[in-house]
N, C-alpha and C. Protein backbone atom coordinates (compact mmCIF):
# COMPACT_ATOMS: atom_id res chain seq x y z
N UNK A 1 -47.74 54.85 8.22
CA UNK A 1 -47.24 54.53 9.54
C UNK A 1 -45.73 54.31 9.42
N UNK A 2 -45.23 54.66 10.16
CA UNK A 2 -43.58 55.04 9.99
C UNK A 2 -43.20 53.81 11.36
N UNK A 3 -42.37 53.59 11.79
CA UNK A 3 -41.40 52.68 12.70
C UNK A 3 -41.76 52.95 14.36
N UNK A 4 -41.73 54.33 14.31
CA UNK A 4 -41.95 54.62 15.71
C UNK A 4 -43.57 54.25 15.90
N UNK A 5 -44.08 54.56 15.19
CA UNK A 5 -46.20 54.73 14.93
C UNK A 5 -46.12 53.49 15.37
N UNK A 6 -45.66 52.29 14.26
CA UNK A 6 -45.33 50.68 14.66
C UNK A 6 -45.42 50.17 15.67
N UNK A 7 -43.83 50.84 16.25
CA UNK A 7 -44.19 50.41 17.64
C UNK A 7 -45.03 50.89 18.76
N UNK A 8 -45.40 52.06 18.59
CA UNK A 8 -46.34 52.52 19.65
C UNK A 8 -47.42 51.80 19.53
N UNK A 9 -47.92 50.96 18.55
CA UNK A 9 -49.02 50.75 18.57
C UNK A 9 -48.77 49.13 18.72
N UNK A 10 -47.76 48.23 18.63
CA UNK A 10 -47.24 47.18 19.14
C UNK A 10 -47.47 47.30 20.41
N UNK A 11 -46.78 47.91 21.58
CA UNK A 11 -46.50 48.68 23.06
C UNK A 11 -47.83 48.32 23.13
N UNK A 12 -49.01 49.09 22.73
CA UNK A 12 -50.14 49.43 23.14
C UNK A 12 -51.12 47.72 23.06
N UNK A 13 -50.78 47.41 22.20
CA UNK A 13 -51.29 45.89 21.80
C UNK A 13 -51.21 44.64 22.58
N UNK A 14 -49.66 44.68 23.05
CA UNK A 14 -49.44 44.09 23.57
C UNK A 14 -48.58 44.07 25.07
N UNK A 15 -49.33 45.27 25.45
CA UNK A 15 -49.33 45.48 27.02
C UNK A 15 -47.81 45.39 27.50
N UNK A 16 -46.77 46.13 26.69
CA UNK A 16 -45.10 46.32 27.13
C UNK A 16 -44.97 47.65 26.86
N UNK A 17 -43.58 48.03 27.31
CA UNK A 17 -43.36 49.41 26.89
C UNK A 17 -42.81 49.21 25.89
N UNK A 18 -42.89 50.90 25.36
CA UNK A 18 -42.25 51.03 24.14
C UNK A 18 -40.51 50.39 23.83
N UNK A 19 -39.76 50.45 24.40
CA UNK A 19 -38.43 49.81 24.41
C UNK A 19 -38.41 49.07 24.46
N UNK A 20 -39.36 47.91 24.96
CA UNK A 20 -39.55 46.45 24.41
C UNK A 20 -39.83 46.54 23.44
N UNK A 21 -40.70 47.06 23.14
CA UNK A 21 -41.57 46.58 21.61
C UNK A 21 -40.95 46.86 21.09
N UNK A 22 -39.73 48.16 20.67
CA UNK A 22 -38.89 48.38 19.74
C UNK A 22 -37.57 46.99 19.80
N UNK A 23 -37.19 46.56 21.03
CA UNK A 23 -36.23 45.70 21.18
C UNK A 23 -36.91 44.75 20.02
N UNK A 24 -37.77 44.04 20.46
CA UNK A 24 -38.68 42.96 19.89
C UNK A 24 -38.68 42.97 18.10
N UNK A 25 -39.21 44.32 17.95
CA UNK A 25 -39.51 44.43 16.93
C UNK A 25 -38.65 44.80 15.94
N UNK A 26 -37.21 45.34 16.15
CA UNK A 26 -36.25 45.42 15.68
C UNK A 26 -35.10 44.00 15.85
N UNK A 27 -35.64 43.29 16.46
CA UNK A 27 -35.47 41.82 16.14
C UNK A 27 -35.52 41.31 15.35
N UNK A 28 -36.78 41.39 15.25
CA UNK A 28 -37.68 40.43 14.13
C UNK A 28 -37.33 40.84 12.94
N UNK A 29 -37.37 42.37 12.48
CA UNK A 29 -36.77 42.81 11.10
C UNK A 29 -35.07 42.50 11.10
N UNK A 30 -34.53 42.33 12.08
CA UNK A 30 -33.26 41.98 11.88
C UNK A 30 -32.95 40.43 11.16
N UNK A 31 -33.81 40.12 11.86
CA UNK A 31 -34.05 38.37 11.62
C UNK A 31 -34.42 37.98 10.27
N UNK A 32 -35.33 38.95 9.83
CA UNK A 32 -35.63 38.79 8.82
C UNK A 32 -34.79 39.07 7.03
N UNK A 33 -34.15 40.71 7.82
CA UNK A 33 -33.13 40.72 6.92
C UNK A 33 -31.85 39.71 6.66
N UNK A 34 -31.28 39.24 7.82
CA UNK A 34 -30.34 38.35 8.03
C UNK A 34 -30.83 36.56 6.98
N UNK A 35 -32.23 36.92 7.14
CA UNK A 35 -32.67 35.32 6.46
C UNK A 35 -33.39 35.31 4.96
N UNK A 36 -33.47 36.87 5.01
CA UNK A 36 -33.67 36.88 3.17
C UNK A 36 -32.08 37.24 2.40
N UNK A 37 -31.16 37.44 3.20
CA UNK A 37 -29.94 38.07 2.85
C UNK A 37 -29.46 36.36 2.25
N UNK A 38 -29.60 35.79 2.72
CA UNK A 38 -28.58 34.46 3.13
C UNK A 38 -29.54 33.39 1.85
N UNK A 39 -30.83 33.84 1.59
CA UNK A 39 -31.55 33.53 0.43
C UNK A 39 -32.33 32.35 1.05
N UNK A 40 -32.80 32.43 2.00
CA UNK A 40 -33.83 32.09 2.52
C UNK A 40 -35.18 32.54 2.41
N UNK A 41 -36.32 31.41 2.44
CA UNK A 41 -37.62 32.22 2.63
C UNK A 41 -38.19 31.90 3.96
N UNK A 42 -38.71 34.06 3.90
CA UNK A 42 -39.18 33.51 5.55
C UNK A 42 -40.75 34.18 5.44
N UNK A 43 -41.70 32.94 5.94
CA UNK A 43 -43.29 32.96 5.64
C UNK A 43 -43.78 33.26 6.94
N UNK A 44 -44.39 34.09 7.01
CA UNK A 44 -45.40 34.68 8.76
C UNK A 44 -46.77 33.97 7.87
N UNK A 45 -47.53 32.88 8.53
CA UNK A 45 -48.53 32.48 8.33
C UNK A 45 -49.72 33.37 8.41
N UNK A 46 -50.61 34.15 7.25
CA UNK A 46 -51.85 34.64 7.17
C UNK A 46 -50.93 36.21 7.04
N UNK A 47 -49.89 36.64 7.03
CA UNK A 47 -49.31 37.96 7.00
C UNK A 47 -48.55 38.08 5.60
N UNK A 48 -47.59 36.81 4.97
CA UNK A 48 -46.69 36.89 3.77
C UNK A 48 -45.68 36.38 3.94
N UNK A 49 -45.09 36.17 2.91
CA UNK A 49 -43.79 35.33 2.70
C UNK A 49 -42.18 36.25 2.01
N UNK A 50 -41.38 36.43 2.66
CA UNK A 50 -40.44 37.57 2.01
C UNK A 50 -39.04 36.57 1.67
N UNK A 51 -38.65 36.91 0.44
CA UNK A 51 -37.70 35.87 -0.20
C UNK A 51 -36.95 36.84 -0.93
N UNK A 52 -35.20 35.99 -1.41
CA UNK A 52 -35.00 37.06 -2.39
C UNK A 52 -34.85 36.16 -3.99
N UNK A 53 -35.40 37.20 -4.62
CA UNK A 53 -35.52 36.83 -5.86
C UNK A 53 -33.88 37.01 -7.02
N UNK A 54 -33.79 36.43 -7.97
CA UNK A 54 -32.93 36.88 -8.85
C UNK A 54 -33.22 37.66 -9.45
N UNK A 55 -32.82 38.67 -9.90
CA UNK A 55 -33.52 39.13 -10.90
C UNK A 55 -32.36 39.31 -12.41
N UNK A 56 -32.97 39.35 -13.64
CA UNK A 56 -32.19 39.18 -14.58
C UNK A 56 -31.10 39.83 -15.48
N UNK A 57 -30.18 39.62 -16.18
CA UNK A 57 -29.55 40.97 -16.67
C UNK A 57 -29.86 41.41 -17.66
N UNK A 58 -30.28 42.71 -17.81
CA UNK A 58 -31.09 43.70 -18.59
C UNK A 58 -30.18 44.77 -19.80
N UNK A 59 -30.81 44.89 -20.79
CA UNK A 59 -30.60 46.22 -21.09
C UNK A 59 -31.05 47.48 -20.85
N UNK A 60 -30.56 48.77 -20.11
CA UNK A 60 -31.25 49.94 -20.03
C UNK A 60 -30.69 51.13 -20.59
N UNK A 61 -31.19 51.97 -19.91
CA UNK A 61 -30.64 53.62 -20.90
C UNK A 61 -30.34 54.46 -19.65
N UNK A 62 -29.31 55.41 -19.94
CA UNK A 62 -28.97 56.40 -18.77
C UNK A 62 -29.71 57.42 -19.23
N UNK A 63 -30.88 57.32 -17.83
CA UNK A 63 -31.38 58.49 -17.94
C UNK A 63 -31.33 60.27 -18.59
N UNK A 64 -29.90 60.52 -17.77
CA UNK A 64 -29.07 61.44 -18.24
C UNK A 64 -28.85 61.46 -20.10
N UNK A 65 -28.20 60.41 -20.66
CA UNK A 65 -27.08 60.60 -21.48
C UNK A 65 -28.59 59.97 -22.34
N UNK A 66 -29.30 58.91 -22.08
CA UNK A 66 -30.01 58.31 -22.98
C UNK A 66 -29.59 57.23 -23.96
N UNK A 67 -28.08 56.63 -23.65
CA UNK A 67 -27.16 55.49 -23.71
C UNK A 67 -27.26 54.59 -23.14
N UNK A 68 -27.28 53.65 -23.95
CA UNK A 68 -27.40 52.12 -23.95
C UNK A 68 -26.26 51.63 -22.85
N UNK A 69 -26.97 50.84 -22.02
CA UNK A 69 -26.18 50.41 -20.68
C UNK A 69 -26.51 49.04 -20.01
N UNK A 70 -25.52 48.46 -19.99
CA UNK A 70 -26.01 46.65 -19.55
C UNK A 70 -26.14 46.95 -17.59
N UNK A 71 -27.20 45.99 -17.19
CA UNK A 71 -27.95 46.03 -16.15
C UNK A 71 -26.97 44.36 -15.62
N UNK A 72 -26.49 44.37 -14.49
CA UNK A 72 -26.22 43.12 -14.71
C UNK A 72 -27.21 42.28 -13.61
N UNK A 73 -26.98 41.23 -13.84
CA UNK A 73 -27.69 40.13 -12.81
C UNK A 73 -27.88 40.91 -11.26
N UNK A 74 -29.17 40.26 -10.33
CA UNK A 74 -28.36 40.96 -9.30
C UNK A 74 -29.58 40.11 -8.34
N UNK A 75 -29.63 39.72 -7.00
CA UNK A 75 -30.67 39.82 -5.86
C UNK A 75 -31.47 40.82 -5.66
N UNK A 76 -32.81 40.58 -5.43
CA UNK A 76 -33.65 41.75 -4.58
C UNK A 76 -34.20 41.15 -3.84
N UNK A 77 -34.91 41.63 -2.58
CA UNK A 77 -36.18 41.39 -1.83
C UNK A 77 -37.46 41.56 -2.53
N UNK A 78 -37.92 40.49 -1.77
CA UNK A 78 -39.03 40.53 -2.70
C UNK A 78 -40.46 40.15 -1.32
N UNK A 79 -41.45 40.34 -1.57
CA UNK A 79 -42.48 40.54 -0.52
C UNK A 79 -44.10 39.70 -1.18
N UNK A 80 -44.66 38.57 -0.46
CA UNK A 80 -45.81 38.31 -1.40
C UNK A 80 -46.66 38.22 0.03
N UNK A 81 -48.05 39.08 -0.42
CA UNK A 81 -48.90 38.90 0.82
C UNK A 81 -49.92 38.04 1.13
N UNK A 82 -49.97 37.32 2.22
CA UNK A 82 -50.87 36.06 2.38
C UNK A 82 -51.92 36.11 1.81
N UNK A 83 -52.81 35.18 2.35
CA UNK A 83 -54.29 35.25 2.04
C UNK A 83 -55.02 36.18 3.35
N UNK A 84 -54.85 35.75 4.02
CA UNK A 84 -55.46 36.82 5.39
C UNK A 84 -55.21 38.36 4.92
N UNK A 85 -53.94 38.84 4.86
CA UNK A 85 -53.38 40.45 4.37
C UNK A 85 -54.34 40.38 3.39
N UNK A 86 -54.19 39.92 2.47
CA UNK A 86 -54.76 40.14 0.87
C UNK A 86 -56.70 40.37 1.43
N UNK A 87 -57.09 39.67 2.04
CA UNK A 87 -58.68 39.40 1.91
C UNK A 87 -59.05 41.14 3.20
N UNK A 88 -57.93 41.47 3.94
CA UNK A 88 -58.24 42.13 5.03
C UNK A 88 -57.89 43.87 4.35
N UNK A 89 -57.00 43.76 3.24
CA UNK A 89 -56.56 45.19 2.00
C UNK A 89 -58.18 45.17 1.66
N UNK A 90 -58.41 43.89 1.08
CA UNK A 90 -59.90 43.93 -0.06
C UNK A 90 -61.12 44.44 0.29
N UNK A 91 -61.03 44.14 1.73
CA UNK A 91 -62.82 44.09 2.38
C UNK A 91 -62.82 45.82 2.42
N UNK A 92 -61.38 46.75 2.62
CA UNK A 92 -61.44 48.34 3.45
C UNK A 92 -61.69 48.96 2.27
């Protein structure tokens, strides 16, 4: 399901048009990016919790060359899925 699928099926759910639901819903991911950016965690109860993690500095290899190359420190997003998501993946 791609962004537009999303919202059409938001629209359909919840009885607005599509340009709401995209307003809405491009909100909410805004909101969300804006509050894992800033290193906040933000938890949707029974859906998941999205935070950003540190992650550490590494040694790796260039693909290409196959040379040794330092990875440095850095942020990612990171995504953990509730108990509701998790039990509702398991049962399909």
């Amino acid at each position: 399901m791609n962004k537009g699928e999303l919202i059409d099926a938001v629209a359909e759910k919840a009885g607005v048009t599509k340009k709401q639901a995209d307003a809405v819903l491009s909100a909410a991911l805004e909101s969300v990016i804006d509050a894992v950016a800033t290193q906040e965690k933000v938890t949707l109860v029974g859906f998941g919790s999205f935070e950003a993690r540190k992650r550490k500095a590494r040694e790796g290899r260039n693909p290409q060359t196959g040379e040794k190359m330092d990875i440095p420190e850095t942020w990612v997003p990171a995504f953990s899925a509730g108990k509701l998501f998790k039990e509702k993946v398991a049962d399909k």
